[in-house]
Protein backbone atom coordinates (compact mmCIF):
# COMPACT_ATOMS: atom_id res chain seq x y z
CA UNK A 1 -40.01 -49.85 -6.03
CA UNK A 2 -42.81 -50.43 -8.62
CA UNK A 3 -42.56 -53.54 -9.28
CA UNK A 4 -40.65 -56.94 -7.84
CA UNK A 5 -37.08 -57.13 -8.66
CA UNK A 6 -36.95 -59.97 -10.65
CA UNK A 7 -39.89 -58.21 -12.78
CA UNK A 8 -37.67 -55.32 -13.43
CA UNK A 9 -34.78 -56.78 -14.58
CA UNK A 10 -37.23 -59.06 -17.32
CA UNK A 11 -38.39 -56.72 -18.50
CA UNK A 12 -35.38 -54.62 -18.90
CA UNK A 13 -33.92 -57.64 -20.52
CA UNK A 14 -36.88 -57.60 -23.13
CA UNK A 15 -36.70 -53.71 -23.38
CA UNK A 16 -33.33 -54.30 -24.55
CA UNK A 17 -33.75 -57.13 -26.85
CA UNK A 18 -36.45 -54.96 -28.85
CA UNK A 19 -33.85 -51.99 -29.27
CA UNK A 20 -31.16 -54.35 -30.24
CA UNK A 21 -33.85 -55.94 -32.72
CA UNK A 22 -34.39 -52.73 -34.14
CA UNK A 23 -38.28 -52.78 -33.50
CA UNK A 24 -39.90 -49.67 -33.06
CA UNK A 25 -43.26 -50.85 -31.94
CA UNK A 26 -43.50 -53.90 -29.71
CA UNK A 27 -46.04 -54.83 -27.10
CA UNK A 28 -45.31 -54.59 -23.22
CA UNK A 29 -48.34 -55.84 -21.95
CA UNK A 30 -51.70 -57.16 -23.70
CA UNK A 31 -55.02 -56.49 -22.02
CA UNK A 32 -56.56 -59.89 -22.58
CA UNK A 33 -60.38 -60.12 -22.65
CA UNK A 34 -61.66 -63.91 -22.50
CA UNK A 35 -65.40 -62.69 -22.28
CA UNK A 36 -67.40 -59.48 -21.86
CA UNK A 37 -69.95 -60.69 -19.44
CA UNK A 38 -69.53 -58.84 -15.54
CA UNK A 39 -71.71 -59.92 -12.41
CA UNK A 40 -71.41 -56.13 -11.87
CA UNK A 41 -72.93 -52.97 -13.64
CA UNK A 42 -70.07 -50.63 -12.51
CA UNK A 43 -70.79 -46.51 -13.93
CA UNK A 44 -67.67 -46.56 -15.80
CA UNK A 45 -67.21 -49.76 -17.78
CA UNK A 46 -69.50 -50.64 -20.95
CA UNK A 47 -68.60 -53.84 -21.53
CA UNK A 48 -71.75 -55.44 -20.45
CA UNK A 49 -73.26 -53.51 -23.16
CA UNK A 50 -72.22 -55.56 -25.81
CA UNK A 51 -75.17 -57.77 -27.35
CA UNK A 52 -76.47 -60.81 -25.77
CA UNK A 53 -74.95 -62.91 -28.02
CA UNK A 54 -71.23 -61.60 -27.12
CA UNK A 55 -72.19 -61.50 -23.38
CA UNK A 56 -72.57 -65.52 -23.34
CA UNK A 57 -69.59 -66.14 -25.33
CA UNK A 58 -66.04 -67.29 -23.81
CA UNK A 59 -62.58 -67.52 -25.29
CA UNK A 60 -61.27 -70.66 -26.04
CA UNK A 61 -57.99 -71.91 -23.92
CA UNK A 62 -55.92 -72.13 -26.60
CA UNK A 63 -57.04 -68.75 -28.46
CA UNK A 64 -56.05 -66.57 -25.55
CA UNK A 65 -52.85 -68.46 -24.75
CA UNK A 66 -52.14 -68.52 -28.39
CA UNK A 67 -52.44 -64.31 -29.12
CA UNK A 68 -50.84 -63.34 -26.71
CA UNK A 69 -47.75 -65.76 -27.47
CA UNK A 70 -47.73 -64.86 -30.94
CA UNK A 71 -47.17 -61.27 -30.28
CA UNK A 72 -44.67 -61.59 -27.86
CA UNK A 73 -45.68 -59.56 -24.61
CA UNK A 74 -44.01 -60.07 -21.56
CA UNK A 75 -46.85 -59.12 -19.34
CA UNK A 76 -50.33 -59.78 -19.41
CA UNK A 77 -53.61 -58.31 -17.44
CA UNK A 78 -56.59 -60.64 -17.67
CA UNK A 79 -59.55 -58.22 -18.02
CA UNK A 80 -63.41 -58.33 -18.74
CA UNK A 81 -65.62 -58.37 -17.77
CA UNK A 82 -65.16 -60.17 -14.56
CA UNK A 83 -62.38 -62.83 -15.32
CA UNK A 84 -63.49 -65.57 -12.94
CA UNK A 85 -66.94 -65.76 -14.73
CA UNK A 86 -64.73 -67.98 -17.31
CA UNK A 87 -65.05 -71.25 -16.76
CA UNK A 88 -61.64 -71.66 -17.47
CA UNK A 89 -59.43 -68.43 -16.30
CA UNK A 90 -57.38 -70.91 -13.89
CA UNK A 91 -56.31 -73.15 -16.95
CA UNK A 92 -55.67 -70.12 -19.15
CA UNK A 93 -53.56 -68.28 -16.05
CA UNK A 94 -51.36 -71.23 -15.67
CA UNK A 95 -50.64 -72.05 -19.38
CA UNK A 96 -49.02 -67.94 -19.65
CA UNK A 97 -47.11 -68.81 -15.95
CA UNK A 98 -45.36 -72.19 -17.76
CA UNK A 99 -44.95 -69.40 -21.03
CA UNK A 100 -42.45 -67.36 -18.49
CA UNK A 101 -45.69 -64.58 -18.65
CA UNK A 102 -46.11 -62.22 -15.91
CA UNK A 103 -49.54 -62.58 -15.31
CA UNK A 104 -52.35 -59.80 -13.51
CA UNK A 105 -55.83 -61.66 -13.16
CA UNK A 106 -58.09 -58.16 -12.70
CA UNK A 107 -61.22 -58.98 -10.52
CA UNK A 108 -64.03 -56.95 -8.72
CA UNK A 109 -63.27 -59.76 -5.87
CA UNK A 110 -67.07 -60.97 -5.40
CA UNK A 111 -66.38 -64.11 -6.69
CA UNK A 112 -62.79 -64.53 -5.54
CA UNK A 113 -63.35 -66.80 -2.66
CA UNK A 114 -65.28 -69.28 -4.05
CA UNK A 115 -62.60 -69.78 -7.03
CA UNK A 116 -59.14 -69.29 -5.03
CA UNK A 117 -58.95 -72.33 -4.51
CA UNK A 118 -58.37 -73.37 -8.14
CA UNK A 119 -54.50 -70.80 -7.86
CA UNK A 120 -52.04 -71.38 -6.69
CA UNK A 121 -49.26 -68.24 -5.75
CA UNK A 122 -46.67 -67.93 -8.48
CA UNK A 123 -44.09 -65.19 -8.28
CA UNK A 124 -45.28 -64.13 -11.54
CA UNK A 125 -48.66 -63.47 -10.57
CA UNK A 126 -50.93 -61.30 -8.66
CA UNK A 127 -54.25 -60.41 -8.23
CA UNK A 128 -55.77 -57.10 -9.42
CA UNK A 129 -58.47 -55.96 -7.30
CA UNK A 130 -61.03 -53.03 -8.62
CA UNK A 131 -60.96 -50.47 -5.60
CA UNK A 132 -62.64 -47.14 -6.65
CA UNK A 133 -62.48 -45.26 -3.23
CA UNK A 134 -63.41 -46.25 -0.13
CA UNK A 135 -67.20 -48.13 1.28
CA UNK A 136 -69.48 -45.93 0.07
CA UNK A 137 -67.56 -44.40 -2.79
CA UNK A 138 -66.66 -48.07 -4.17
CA UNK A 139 -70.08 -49.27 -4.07
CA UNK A 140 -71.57 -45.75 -5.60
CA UNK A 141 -69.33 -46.83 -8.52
CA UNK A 142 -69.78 -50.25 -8.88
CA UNK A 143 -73.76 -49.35 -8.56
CA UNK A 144 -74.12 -51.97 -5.19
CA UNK A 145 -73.83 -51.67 -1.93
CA UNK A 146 -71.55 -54.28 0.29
CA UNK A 147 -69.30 -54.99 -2.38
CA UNK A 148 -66.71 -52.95 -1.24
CA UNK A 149 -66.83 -55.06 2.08
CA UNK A 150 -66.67 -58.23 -0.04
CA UNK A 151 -63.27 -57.10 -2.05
CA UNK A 152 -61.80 -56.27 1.33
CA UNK A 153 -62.54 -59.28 3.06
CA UNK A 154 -61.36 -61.23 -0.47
CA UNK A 155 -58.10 -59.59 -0.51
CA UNK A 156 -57.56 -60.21 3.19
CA UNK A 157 -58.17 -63.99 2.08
CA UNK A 158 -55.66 -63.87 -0.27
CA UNK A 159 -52.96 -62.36 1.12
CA UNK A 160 -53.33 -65.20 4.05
CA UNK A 161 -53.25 -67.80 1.53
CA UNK A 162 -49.44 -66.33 0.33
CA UNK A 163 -50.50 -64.30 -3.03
CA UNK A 164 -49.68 -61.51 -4.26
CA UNK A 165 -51.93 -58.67 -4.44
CA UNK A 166 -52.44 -55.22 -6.55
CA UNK A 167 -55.14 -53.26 -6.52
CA UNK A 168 -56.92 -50.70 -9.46
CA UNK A 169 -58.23 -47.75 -8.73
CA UNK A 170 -60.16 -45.06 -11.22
CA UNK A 171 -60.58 -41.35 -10.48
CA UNK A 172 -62.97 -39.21 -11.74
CA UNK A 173 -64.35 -35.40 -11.48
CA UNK A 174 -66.13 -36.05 -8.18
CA UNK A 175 -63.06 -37.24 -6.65
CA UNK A 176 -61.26 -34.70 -4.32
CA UNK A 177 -57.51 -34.83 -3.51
CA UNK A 178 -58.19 -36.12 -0.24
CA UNK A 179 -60.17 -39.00 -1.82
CA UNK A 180 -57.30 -40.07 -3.14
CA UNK A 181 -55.03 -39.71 -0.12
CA UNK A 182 -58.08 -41.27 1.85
CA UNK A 183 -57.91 -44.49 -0.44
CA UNK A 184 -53.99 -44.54 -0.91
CA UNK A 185 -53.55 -44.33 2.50
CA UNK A 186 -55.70 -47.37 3.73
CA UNK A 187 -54.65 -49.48 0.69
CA UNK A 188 -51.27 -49.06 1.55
CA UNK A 189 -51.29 -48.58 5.20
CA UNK A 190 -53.99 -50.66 6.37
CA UNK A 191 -54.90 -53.33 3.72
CA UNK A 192 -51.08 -53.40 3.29
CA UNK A 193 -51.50 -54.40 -0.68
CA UNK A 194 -48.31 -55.29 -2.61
CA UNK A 195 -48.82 -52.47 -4.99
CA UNK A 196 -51.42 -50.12 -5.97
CA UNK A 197 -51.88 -48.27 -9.63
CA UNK A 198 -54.38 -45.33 -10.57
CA UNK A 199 -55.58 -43.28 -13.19
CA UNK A 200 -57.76 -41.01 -14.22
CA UNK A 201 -61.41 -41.97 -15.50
CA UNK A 202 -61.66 -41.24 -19.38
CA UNK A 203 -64.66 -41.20 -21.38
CA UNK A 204 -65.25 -44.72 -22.00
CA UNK A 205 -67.85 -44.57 -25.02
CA UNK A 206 -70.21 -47.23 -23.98
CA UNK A 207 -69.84 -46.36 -20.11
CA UNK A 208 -73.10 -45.52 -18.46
CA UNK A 209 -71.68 -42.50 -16.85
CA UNK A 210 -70.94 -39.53 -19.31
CA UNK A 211 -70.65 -37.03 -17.29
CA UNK A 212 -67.73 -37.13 -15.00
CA UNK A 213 -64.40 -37.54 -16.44
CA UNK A 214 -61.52 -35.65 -15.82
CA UNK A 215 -59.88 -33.31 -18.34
CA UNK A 216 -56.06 -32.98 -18.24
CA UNK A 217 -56.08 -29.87 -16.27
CA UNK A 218 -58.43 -31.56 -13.45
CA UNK A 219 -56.21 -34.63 -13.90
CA UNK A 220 -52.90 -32.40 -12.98
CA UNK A 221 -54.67 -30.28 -10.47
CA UNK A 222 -56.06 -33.62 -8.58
CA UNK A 223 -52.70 -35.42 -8.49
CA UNK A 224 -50.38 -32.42 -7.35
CA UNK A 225 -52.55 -32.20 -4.35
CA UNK A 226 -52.92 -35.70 -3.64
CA UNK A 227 -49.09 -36.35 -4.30
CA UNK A 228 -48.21 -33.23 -2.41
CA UNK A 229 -46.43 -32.97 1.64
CA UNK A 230 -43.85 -36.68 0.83
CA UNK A 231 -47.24 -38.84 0.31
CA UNK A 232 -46.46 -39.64 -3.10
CA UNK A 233 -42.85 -41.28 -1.69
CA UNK A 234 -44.90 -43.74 0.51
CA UNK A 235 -47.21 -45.40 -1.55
CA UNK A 236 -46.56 -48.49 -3.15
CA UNK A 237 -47.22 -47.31 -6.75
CA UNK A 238 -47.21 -49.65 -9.41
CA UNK A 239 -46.40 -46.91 -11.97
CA UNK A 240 -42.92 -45.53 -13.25
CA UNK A 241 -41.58 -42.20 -11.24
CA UNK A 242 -41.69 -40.31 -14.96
CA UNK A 243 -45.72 -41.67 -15.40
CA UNK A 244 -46.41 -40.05 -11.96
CA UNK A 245 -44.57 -36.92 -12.67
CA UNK A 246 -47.18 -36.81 -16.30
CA UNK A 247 -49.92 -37.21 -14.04
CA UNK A 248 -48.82 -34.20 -11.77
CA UNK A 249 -48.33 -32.13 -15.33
CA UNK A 250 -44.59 -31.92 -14.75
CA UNK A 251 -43.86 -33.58 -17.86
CA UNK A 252 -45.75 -34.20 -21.52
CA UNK A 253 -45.62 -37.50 -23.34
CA UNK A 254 -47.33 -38.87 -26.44
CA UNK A 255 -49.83 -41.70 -26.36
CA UNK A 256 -47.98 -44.95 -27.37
CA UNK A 257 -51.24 -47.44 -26.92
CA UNK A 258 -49.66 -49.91 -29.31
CA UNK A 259 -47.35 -50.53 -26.29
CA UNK A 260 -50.70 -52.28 -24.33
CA UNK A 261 -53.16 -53.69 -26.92
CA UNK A 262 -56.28 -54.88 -26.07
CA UNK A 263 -57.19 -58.26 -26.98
CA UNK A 264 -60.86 -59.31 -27.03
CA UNK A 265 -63.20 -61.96 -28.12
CA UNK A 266 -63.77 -59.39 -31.41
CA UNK A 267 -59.98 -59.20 -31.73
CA UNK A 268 -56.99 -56.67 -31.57
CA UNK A 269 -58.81 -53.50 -31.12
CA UNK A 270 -57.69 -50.68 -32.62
CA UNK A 271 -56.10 -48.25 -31.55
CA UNK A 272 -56.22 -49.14 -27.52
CA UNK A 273 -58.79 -50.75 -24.77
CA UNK A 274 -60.78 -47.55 -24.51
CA UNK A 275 -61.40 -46.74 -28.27
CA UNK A 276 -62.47 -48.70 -30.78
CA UNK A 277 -62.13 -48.34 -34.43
CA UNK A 278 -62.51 -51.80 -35.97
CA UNK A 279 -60.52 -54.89 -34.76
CA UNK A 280 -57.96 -56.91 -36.80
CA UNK A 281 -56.83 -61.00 -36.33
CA UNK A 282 -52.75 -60.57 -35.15
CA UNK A 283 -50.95 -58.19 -33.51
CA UNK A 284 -48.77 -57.46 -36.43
CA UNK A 285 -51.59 -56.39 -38.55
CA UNK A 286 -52.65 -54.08 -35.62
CA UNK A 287 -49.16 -52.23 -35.84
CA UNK A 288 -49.05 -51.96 -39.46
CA UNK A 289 -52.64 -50.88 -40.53
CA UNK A 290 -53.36 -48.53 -37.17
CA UNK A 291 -52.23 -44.96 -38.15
CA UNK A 292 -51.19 -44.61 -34.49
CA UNK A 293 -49.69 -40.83 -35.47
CA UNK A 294 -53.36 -40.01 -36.08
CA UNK A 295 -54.53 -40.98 -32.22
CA UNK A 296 -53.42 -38.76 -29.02
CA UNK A 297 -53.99 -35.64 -26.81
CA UNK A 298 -53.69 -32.90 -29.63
CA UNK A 299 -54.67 -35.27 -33.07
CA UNK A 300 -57.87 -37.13 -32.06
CA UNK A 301 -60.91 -34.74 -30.39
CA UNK A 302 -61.72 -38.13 -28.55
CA UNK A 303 -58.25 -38.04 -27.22
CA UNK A 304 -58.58 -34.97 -25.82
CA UNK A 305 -59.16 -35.89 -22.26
CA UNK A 306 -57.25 -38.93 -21.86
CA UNK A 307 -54.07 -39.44 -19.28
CA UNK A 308 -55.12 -43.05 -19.10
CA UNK A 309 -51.69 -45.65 -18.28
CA UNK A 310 -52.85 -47.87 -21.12
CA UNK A 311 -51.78 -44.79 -23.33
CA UNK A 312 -48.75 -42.89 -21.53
CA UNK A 313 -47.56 -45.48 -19.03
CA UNK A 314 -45.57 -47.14 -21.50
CA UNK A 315 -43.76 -43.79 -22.55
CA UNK A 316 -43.28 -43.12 -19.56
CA UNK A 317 -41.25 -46.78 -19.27
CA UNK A 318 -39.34 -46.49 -22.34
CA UNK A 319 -38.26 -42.89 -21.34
CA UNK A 320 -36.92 -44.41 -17.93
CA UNK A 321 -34.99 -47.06 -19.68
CA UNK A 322 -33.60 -44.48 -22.35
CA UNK A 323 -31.87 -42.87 -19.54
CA UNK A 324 -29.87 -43.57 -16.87
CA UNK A 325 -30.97 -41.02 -14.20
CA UNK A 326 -34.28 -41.82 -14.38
CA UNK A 327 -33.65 -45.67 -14.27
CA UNK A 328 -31.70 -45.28 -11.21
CA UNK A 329 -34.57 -43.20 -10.01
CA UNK A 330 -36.77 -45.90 -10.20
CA UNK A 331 -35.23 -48.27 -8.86
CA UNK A 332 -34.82 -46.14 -5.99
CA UNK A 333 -37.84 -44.85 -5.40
CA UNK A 334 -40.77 -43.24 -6.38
């Protein structure tokens, strides 16, 4: 199963609510981004390339709590940056547990043990570990060595102390199929991690690293292997069965990014978390000035590459709930 039971049946409960509402665009989960600053200079991410000015600067409490109340969300993942840089992540983590939010606190784990202690497990919360491969493959991509060793040992820590724990994991052009199996397999097998979600790298426009991003053919080509032989049926995925099956190239969807907004110290960035073309104050002005018919695989040449979940994860969702095969599907298996 993807995701805890009691999960599931909130958020089929809010799935339905929005249909019965009428509402055609809602959010499912808001990537929230207290601060840009990282402790890390990881190939993929250019978020520490904002100016100096942005880099020092933290979200207020009450901001963060506040937008992603207002638009509704049932989930939220607390991004960066590296989350546990802000002085405050514990206060703003509990304040969206008392809201009834399920809450992901996404970390690269090097600072982890010195600020567990300040959590406390929650069955709506987990922690979201940044795993790109295994030792030497993680630290190639976070650009330092040991870190890999420090995330493991951090997530072993964690799990002791009774939380929950997910882990991240970005794939890119120099990433075989049996990378992937490699890295499933001891995440799941070995590390023993509640869940585990993936996706293809895209071309992040302020990443360091131009160069090696899968296309959608590589991205089909990389996952039918990987998913091939029964291996995709053991992992703990934290993905729907019909997301997988886009990322194998069995079926199409288009990009509904309005689904997971991205919520930053600049604002609601339109039109997702890895493009941005301005930022606006609510979450209701994002839906009604974004042309979101204008952005996707096939409309925008920047699109062209992208698979990413923040884009197709959520149609992948709303197509399970639309139908009862493929909701019994997932909550069978994956």
């Amino acid at each position: 199963m993807s995701m805890p039971l009691h999960q599931s049946i909130a958020i089929g409960k809010y799935l339905l609510t929005q249909k019965l509402k009428g509402k055609k665009k809602f959010p499912l989960l808001i990537e929230l981004e207290p601060l840009f600053a990282c402790n890390l200079k990881c190939a993929g991410c250019g978020k520490i390339q904002e100016p100096a000015h942005m880099l020092k600067q933290r979200m207020p409490v009450e901001q963060a709590v506040g937008a992603v109340v207002d638009s509704g969300a049932p989930m939220v993942s607390i991004a960066g940056g590296e989350p546990l840089m802000h002085p405050q992540i514990d206060e703003i983590t509990r304040q969206l547990l008392d809201k009834g939010k399920f809450v992901f606190l996404c970390t690269n784990a090097v600072l982890l043990p010195k600020h567990i202690h300040k959590f406390k497990p929650h069955k709506n919360f987990a922690w979201m570990v940044h795993i790109d491969g295994l030792e030497e493959r993680h630290d190639q991509s976070v650009s330092k060595q040991g870190v890999f060793q420090q995330a493991v040992e951090a997530i072993k820590l964690a799990q002791s102390l009774g939380f929950r724990v997910m882990t991240n994991t970005t794939f890119f052009d120099t990433d075989s199929p049996q990378d992937v199996i490699d890295v499933l397999d001891y995440l799941n097998d070995e590390l023993k991690v509640d869940n585990m979600q993936i996706s293809p790298g895209f071309a992040y426009e302020k990443a360091p690293d131009q160069e090696h991003w899968l296309g959608p053919e590589q991205t089909k080509e990389l996952f039918k292997k990987a998913f091939g032989d029964g291996r995709r049926k053991k992992w703990r995925l934290n993905h729907s069965p019909l997301f997988l099956d886009f990322l194998e190239g069995k079926v199409d969807f288009d990009c509904t990014a309005w689904a997971i907004p991205s919520y930053s110290l600049k604002g609601w960035q339109k039109p997702c978390y890895l493009m941005s073309d301005g930022y606006v104050e609510t979450y209701d002005e994002l839906i009604e000035t974004t042309d979101w018919d204008s952005y996707g695989r096939g409309k925008d040449p920047r699109c062209a590459n992208c698979m990413a979940h923040c884009g197709y994860e959520p149609t992948a969702v709303l197509a399970t709930m639309g139908s009862l095969k493929e909701s019994i599907r997932a909550a069978v298996s994956v």
